[in-house]
Protein backbone atom coordinates (compact mmCIF):
# COMPACT_ATOMS: atom_id res chain seq x y z
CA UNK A 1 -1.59 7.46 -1.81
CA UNK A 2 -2.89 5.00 0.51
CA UNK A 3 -6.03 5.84 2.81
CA UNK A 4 -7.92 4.77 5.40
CA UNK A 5 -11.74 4.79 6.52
CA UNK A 6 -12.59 4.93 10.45
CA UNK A 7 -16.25 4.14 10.72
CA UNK A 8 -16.72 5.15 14.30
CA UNK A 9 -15.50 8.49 13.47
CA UNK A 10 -16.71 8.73 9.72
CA UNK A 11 -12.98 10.36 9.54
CA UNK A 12 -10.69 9.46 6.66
CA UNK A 13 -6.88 9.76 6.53
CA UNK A 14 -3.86 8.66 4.57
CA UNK A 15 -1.97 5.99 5.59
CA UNK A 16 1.46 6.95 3.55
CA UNK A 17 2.89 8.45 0.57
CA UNK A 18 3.73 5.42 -1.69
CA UNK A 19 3.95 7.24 -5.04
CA UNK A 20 2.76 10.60 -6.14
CA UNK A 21 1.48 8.92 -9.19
CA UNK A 22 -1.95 6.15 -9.58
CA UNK A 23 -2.65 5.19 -6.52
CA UNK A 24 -2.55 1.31 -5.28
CA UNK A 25 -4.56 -1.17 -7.60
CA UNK A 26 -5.81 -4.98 -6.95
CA UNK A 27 -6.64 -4.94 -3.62
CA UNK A 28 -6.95 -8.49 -1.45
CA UNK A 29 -7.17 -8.90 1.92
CA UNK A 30 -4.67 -12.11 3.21
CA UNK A 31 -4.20 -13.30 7.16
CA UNK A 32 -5.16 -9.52 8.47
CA UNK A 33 -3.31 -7.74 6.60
CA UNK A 34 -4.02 -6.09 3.22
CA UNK A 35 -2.00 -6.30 -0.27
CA UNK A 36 -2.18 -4.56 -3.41
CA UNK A 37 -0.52 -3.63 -6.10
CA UNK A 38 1.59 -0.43 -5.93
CA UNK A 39 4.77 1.65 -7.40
CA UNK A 40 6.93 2.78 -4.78
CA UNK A 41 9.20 6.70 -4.44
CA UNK A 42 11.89 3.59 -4.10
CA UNK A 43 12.62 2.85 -7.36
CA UNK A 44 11.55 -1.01 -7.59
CA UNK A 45 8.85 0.27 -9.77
CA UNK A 46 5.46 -1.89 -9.73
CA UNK A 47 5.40 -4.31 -6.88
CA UNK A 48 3.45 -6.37 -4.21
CA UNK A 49 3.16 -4.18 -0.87
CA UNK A 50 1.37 -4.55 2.24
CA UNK A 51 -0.18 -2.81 5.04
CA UNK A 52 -0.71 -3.62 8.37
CA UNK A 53 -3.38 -1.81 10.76
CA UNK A 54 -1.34 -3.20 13.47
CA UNK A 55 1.33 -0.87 13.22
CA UNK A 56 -0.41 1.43 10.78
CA UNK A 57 2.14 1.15 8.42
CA UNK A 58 2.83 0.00 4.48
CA UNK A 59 5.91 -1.33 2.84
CA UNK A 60 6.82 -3.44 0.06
CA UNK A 61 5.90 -7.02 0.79
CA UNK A 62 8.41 -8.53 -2.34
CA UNK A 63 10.21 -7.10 -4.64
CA UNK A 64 8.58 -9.58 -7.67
CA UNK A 65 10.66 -8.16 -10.73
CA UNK A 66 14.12 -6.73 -10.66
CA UNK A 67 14.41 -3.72 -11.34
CA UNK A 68 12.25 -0.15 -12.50
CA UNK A 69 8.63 -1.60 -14.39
């Protein structure tokens, strides 16, 4: 699960359902955006994703190994 913090309305809420499993690891923040490290319902296993508060939404960013890891 990814979540969010609003600070002006001390409110939290998730952002998506990645992976009903450990949630997303190795977080960085790159060019506005943030990445971390993440396995996906989608069957790529462990990979790089991203999410934007632009569009309030997350996705994989690469898919780094081939395959289920």
């Amino acid at each position: 699960e990814l979540w969010k913090y609003d600070g002006a309305t001390n409110t939290a809420s998730r952002v998506t359902n990645i992976y009903s499993g450990p949630g997303p690891s190795f977080l960085a923040v790159y060019n506005g955006a943030l990445y971390f490290h993440a396995t996906g319902n989608d069957g790529a296993g462990s990979e790089l994703w991203k999410y934007d508060s632009t569009t309030n939404t997350a996705s994989r960013a690469a898919d780094i190994v081939t395959g289920p890891i």
